[in-house]
N, C-alpha and C. Protein backbone atom coordinates (compact mmCIF):
# COMPACT_ATOMS: atom_id res chain seq x y z
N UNK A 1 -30.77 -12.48 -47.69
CA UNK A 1 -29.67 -11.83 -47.01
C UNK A 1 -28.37 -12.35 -47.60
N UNK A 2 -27.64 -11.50 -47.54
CA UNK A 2 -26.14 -11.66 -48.17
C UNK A 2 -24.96 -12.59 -46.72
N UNK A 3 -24.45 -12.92 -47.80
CA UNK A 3 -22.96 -13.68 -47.44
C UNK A 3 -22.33 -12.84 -46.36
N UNK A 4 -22.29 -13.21 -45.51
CA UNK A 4 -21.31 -12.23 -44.52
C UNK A 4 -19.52 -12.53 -43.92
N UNK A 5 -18.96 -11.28 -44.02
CA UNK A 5 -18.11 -11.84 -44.24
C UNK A 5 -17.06 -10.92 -43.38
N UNK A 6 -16.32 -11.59 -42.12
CA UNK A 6 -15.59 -11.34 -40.96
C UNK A 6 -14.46 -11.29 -41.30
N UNK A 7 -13.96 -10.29 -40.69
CA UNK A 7 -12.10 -9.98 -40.60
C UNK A 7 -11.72 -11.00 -39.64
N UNK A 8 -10.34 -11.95 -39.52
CA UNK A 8 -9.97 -13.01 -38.53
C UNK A 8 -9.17 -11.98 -38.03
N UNK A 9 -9.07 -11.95 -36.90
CA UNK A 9 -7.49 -10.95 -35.91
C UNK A 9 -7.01 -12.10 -35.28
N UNK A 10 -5.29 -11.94 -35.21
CA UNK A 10 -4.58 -12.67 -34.90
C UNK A 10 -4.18 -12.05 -33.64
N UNK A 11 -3.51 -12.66 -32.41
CA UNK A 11 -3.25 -12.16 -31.54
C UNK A 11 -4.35 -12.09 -30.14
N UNK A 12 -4.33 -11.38 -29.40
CA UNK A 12 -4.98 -11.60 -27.50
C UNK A 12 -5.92 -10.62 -28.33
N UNK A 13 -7.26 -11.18 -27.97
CA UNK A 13 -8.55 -10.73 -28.73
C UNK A 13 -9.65 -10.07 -27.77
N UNK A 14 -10.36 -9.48 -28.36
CA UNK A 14 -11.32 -9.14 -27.42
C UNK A 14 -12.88 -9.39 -28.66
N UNK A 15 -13.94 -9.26 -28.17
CA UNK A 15 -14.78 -10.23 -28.86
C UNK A 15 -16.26 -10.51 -28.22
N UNK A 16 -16.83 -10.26 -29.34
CA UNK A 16 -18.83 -9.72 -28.81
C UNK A 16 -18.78 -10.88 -27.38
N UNK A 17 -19.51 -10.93 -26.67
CA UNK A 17 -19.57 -11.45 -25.20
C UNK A 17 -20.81 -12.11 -25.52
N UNK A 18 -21.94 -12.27 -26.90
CA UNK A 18 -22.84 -12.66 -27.22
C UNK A 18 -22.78 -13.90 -28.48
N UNK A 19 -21.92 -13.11 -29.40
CA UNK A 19 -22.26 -14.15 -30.62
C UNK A 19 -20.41 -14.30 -30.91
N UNK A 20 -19.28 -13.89 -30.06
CA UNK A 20 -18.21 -14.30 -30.28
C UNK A 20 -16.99 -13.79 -31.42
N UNK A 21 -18.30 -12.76 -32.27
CA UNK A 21 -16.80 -12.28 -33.35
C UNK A 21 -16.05 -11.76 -32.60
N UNK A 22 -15.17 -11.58 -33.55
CA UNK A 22 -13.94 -11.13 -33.13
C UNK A 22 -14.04 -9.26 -33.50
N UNK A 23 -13.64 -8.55 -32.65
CA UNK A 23 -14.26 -6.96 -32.36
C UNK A 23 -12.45 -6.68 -32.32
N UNK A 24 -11.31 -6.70 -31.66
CA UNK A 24 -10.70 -5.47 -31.43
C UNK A 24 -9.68 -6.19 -31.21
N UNK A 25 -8.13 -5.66 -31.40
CA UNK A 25 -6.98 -6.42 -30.71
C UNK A 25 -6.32 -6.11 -29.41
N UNK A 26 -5.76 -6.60 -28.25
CA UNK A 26 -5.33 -5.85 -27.12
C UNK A 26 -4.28 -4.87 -27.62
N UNK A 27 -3.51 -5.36 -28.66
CA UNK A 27 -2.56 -4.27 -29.04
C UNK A 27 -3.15 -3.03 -29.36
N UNK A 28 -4.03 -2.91 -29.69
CA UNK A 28 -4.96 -1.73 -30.00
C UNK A 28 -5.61 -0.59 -29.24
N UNK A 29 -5.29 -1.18 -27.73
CA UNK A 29 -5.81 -0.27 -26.39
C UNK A 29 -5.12 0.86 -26.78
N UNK A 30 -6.01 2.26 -26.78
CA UNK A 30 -5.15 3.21 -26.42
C UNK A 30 -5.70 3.64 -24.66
N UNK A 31 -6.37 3.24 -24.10
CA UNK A 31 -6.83 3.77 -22.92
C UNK A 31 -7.98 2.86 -22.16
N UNK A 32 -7.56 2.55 -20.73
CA UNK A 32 -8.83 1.70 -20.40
C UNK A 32 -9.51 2.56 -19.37
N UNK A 33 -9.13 4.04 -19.13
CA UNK A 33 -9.86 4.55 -17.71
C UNK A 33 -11.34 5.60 -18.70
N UNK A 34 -11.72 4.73 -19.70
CA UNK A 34 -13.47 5.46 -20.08
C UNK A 34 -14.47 4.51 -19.09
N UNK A 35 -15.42 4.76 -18.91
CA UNK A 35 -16.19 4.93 -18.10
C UNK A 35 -17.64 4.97 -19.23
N UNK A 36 -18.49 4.07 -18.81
CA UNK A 36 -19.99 4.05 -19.90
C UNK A 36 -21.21 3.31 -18.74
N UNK A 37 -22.17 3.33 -18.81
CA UNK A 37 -23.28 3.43 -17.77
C UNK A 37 -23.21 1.44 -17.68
N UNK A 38 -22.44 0.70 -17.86
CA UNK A 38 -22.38 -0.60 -17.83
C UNK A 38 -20.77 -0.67 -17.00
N UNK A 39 -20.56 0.73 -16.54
CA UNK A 39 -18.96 0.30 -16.26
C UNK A 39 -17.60 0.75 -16.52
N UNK A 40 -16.49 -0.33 -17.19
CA UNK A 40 -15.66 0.59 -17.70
C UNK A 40 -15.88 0.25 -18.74
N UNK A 41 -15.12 0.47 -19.92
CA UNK A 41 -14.99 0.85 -21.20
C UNK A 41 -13.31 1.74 -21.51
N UNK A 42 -13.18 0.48 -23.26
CA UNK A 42 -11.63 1.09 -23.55
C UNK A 42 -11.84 1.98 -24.60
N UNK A 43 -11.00 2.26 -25.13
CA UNK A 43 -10.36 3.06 -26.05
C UNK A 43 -9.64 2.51 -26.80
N UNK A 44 -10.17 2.35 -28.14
CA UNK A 44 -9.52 1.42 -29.42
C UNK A 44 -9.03 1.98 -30.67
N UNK A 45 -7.79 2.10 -30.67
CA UNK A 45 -7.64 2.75 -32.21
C UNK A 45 -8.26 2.12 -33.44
N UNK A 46 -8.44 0.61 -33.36
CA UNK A 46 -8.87 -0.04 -34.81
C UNK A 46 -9.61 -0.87 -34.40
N UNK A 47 -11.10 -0.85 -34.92
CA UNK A 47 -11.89 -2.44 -34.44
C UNK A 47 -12.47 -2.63 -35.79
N UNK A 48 -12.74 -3.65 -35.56
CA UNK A 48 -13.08 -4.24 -36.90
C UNK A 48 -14.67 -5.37 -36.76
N UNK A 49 -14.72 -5.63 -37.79
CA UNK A 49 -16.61 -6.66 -37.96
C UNK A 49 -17.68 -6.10 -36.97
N UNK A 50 -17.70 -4.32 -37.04
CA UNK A 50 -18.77 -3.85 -36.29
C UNK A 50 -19.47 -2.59 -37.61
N UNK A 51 -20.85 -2.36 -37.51
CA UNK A 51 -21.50 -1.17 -38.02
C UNK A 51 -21.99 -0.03 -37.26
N UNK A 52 -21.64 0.95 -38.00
CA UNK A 52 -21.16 2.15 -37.66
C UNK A 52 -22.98 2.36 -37.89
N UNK A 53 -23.52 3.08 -36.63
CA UNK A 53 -25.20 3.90 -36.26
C UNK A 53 -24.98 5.37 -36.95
N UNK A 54 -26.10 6.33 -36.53
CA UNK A 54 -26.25 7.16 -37.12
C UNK A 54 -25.22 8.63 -36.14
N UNK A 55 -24.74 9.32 -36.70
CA UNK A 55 -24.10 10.45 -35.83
C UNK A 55 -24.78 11.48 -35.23
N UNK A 56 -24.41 11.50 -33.79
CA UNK A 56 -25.39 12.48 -33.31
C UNK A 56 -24.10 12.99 -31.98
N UNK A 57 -24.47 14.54 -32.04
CA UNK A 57 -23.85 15.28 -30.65
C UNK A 57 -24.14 14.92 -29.29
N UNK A 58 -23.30 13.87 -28.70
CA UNK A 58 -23.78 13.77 -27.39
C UNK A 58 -22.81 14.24 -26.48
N UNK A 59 -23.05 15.07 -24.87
CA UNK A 59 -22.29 15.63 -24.23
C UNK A 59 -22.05 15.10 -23.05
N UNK A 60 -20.63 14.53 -23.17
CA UNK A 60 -20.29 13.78 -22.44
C UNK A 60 -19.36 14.22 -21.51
N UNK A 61 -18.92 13.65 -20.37
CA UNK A 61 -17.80 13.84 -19.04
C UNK A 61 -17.23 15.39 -19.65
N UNK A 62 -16.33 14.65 -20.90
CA UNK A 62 -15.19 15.44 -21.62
C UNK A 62 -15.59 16.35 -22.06
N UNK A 63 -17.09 16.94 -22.27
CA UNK A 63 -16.91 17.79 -23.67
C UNK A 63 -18.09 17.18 -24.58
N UNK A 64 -18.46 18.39 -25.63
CA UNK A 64 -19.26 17.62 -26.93
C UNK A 64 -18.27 16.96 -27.82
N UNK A 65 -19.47 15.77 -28.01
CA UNK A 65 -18.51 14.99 -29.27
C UNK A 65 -19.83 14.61 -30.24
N UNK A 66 -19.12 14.40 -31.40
CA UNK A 66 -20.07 13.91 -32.55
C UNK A 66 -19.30 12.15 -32.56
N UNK A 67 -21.04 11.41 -31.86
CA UNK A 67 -20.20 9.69 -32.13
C UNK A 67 -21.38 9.32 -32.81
N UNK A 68 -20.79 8.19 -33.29
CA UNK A 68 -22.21 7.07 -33.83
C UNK A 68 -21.87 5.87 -33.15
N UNK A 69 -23.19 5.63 -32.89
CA UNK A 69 -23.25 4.09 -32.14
C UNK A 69 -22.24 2.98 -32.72
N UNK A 70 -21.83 1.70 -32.13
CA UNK A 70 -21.05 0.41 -33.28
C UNK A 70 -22.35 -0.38 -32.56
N UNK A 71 -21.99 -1.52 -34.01
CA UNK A 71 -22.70 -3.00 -33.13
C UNK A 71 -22.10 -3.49 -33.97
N UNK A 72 -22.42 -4.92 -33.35
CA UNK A 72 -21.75 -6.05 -33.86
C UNK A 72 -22.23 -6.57 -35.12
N UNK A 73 -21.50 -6.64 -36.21
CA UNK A 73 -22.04 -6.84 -37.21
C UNK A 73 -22.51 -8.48 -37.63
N UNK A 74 -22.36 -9.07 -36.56
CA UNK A 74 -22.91 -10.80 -36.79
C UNK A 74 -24.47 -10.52 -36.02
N UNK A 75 -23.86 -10.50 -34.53
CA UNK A 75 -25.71 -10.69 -33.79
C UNK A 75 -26.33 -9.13 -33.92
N UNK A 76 -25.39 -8.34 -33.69
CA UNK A 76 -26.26 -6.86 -33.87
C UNK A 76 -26.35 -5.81 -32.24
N UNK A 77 -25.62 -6.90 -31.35
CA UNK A 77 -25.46 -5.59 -30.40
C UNK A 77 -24.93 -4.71 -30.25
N UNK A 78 -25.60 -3.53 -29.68
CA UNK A 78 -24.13 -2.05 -29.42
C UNK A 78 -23.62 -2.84 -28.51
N UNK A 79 -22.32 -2.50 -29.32
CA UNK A 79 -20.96 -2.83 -28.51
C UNK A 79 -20.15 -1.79 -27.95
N UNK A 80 -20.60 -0.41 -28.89
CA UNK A 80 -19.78 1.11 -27.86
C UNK A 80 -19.97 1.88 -28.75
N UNK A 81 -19.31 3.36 -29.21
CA UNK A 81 -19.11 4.03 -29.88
C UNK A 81 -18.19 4.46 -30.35
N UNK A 82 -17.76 5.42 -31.62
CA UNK A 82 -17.23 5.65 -31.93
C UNK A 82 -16.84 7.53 -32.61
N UNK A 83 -15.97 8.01 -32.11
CA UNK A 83 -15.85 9.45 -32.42
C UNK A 83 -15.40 10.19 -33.80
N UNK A 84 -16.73 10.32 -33.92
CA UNK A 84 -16.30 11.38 -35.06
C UNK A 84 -15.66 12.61 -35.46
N UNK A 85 -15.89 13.32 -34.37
CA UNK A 85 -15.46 14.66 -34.19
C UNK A 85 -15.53 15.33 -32.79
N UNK A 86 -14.07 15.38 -31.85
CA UNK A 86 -14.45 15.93 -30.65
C UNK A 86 -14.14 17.91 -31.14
N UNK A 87 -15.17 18.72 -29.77
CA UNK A 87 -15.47 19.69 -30.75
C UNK A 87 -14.17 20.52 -29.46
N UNK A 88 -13.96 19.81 -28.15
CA UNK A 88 -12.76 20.27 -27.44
C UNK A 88 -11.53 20.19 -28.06
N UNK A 89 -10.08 21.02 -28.04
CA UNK A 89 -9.09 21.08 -28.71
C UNK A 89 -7.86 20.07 -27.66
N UNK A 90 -8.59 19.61 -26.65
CA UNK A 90 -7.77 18.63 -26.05
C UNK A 90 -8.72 17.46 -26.12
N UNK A 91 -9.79 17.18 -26.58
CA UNK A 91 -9.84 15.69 -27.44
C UNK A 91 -10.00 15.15 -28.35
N UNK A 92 -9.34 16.26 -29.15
CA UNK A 92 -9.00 15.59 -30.67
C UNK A 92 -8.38 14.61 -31.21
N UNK A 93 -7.61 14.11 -29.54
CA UNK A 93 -7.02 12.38 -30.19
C UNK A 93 -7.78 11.69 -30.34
N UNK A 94 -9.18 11.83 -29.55
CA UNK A 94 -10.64 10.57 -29.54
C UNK A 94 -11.11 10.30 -31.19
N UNK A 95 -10.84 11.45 -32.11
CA UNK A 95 -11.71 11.01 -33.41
C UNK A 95 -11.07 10.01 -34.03
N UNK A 96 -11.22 9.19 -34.59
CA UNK A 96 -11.27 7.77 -35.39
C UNK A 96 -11.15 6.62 -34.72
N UNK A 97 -11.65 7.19 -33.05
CA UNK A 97 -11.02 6.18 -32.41
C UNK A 97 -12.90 5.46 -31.72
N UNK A 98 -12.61 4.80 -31.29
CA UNK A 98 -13.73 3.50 -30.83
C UNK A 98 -13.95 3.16 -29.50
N UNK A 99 -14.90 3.11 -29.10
CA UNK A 99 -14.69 2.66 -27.57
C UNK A 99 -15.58 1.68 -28.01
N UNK A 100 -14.96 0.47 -26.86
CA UNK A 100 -15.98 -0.67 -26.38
C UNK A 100 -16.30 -0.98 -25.01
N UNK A 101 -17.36 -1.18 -24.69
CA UNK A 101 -17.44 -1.28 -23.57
C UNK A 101 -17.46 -2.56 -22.91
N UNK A 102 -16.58 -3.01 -22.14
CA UNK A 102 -15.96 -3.92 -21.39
C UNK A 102 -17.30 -5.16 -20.41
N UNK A 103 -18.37 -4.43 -20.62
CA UNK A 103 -19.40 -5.10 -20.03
C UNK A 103 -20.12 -6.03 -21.37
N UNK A 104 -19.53 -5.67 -22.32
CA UNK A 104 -20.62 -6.02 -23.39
C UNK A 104 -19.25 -7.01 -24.37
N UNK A 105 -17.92 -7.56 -23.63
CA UNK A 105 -17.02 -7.97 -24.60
C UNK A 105 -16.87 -8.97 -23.70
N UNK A 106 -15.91 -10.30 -24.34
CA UNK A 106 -15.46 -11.38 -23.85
C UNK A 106 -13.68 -10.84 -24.03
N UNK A 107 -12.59 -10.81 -22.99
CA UNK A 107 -11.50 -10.87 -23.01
C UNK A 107 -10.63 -11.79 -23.66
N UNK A 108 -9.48 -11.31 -23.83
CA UNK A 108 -8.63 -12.66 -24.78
C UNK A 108 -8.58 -13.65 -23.71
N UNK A 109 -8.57 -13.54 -22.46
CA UNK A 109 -8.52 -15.11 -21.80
C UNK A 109 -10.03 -15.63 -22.04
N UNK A 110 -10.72 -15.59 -22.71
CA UNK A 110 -12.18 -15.84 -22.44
C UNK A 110 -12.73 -15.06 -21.65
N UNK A 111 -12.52 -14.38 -20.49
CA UNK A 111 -13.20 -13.53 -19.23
C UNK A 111 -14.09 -12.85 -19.91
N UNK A 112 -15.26 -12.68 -19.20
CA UNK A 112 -16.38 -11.43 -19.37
C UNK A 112 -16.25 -10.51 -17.86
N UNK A 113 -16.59 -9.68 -17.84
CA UNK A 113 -16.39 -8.60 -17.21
C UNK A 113 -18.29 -8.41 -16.77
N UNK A 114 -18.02 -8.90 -15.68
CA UNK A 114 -19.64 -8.84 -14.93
C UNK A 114 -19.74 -7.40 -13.89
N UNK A 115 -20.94 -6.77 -13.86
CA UNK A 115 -21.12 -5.70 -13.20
C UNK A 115 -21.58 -6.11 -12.07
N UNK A 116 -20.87 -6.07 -10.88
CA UNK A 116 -21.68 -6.43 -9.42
C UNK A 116 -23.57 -6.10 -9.48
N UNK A 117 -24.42 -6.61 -8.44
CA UNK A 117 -25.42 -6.34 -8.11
C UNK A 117 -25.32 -4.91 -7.74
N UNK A 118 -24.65 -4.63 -6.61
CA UNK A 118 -24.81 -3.32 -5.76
C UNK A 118 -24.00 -2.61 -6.63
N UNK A 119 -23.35 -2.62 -7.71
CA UNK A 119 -22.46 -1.61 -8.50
C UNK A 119 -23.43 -0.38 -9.77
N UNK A 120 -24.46 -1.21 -9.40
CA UNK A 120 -25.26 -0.73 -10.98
C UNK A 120 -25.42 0.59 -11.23
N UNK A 121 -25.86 1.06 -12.20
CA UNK A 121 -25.70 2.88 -12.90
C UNK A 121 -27.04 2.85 -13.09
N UNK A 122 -28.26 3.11 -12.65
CA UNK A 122 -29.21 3.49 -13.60
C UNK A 122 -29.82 4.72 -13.75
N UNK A 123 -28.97 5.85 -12.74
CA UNK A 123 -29.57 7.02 -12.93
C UNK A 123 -28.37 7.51 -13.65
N UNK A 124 -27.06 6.96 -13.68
CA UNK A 124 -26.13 7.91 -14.64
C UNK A 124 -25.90 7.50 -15.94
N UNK A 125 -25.50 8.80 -16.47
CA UNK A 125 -25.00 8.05 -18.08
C UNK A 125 -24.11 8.81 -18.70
N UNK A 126 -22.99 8.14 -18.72
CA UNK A 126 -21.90 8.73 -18.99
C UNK A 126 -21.59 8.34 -21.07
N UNK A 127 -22.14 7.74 -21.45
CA UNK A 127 -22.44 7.02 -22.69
C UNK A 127 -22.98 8.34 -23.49
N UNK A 128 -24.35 8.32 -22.97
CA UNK A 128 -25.37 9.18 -23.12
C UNK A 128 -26.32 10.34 -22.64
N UNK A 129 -26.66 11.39 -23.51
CA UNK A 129 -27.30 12.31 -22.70
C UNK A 129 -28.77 12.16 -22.47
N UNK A 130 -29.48 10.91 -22.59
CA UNK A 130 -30.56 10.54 -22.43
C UNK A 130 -31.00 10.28 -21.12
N UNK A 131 -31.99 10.89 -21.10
CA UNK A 131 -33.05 10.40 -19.80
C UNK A 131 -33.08 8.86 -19.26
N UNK A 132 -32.95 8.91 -18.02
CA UNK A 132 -33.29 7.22 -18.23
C UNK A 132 -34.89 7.54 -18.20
N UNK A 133 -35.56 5.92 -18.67
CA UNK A 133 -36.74 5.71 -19.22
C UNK A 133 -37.60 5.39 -17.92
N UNK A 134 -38.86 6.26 -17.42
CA UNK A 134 -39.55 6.44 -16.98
C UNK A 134 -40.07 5.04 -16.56
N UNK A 135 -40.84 5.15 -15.30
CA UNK A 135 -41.17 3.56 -15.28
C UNK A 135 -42.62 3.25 -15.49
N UNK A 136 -44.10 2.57 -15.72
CA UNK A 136 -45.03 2.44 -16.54
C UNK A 136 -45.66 3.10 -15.60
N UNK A 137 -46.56 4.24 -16.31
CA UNK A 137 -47.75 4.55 -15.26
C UNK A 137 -48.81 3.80 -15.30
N UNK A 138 -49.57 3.28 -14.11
CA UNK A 138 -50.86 2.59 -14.15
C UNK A 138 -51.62 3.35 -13.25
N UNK A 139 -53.21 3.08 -13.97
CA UNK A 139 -53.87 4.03 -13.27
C UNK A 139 -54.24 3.85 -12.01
N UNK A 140 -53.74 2.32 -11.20
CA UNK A 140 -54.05 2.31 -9.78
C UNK A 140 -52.93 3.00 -9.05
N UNK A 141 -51.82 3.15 -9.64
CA UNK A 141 -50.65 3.69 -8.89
C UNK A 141 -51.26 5.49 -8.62
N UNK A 142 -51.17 5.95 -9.74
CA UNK A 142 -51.71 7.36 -9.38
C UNK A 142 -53.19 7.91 -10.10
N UNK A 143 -54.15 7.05 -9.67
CA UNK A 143 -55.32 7.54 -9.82
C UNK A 143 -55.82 8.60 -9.07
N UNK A 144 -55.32 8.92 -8.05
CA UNK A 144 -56.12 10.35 -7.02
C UNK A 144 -55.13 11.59 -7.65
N UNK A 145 -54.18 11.96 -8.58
CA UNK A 145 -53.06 12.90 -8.94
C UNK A 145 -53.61 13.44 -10.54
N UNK A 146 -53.61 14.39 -10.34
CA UNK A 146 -53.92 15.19 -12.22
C UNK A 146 -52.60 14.74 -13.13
N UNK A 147 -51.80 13.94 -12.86
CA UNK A 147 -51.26 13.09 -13.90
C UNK A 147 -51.53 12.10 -14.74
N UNK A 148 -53.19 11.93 -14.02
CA UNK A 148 -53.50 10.70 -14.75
C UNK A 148 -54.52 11.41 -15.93
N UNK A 149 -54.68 12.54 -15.82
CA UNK A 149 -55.07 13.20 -17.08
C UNK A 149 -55.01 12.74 -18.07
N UNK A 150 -55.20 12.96 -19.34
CA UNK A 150 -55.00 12.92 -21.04
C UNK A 150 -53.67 14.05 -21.40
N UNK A 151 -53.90 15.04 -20.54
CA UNK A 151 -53.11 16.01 -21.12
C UNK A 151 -51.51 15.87 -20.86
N UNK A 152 -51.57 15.52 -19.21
CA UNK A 152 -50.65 15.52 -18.37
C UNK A 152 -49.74 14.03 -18.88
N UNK A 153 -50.46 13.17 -19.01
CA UNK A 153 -49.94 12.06 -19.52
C UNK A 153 -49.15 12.19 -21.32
N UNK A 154 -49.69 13.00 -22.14
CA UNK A 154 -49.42 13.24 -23.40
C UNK A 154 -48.32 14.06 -22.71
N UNK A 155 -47.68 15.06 -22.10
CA UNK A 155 -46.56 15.88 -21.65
C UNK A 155 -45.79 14.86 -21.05
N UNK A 156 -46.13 14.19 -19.88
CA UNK A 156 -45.05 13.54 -19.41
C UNK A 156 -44.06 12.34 -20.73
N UNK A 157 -45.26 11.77 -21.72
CA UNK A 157 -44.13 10.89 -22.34
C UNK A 157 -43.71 11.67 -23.47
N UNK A 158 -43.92 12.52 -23.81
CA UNK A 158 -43.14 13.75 -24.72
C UNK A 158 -42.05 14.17 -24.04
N UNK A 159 -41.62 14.32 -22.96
CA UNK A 159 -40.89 14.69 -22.37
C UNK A 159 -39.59 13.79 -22.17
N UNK A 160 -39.99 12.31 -22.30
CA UNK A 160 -39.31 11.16 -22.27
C UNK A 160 -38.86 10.07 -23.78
N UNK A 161 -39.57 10.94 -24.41
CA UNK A 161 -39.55 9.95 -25.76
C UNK A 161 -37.80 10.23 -26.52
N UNK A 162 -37.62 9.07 -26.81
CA UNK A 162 -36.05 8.96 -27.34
C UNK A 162 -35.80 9.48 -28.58
């Protein structure tokens, strides 16, 4: 593996909440009222020491947009996304721009941004248009139901597969 090699940002930082690079500057907020299934989430004109995922149409609050995932380019977590192309003519300021999501960053005071117990998202997703993920079938749970089929079981995780 190769030499890796980090941009330093000067100034009130924001910064992986895992392995500590340095991700985005506060001067850089263009917006903190986004919203992502961990919470809130900003709006960044410039971030930096993250890799850009593959692009895909996901339909979100606003509208379709074409984003690709970021992560952190030291430990490797998604840290948010980023817009490639909004296909609405009132969010065309979003393309080149970045979101991070505020659950997954350390603040320039050091702060992390914790999601209450009773606050949690797991049936919404404002991030993504994905299903949330089914929970394990076992055959004592529904052994008396024609779900526990071959067939029925091959449909249900086709139906769920990412």
């Amino acid at each position: 593996m190769g030499r890796l090699f980090l941009v330093t940002l000067e100034g009130k930082i924001y910064s992986c909440k895992h392995c500590k690079t340095q991700l985005a500057l506060c001067d850089d907020i263009v917006s903190k009222s986004f919203h992502c299934r961990h919470g809130k989430a900003y709006l960044f004109s410039k971030v930096v020491n993250v890799t850009v995922g593959v692009n895909e149409d996901r339909m979100m609050m606003t509208g379709l947009h074409t984003v690709a995932d970021i992560f952190c380019v030291k430990c490797g977590s998604i840290v948010g996304w980023t817009y490639e192309t909004a296909h609405e003519k009132n969010q065309k300021y979003k393309e080149g721009k970045s979101v991070l999501e505020r659950f997954k960053l350390s603040g320039p005071d050091g702060s992390n941004y914790w999601l209450p117990p009773n606050l949690s998202f797991p049936s919404l997703s404002f991030c993504s248009p994905r299903p949330p993920i089914p929970p394990p079938i076992t055959r004592d749970t529904y052994a008396k139901t024609t779900i526990d089929t071959p067939s029925s079981m091959d449909l249900l995780y086709s139906t769920y597969q990412l």
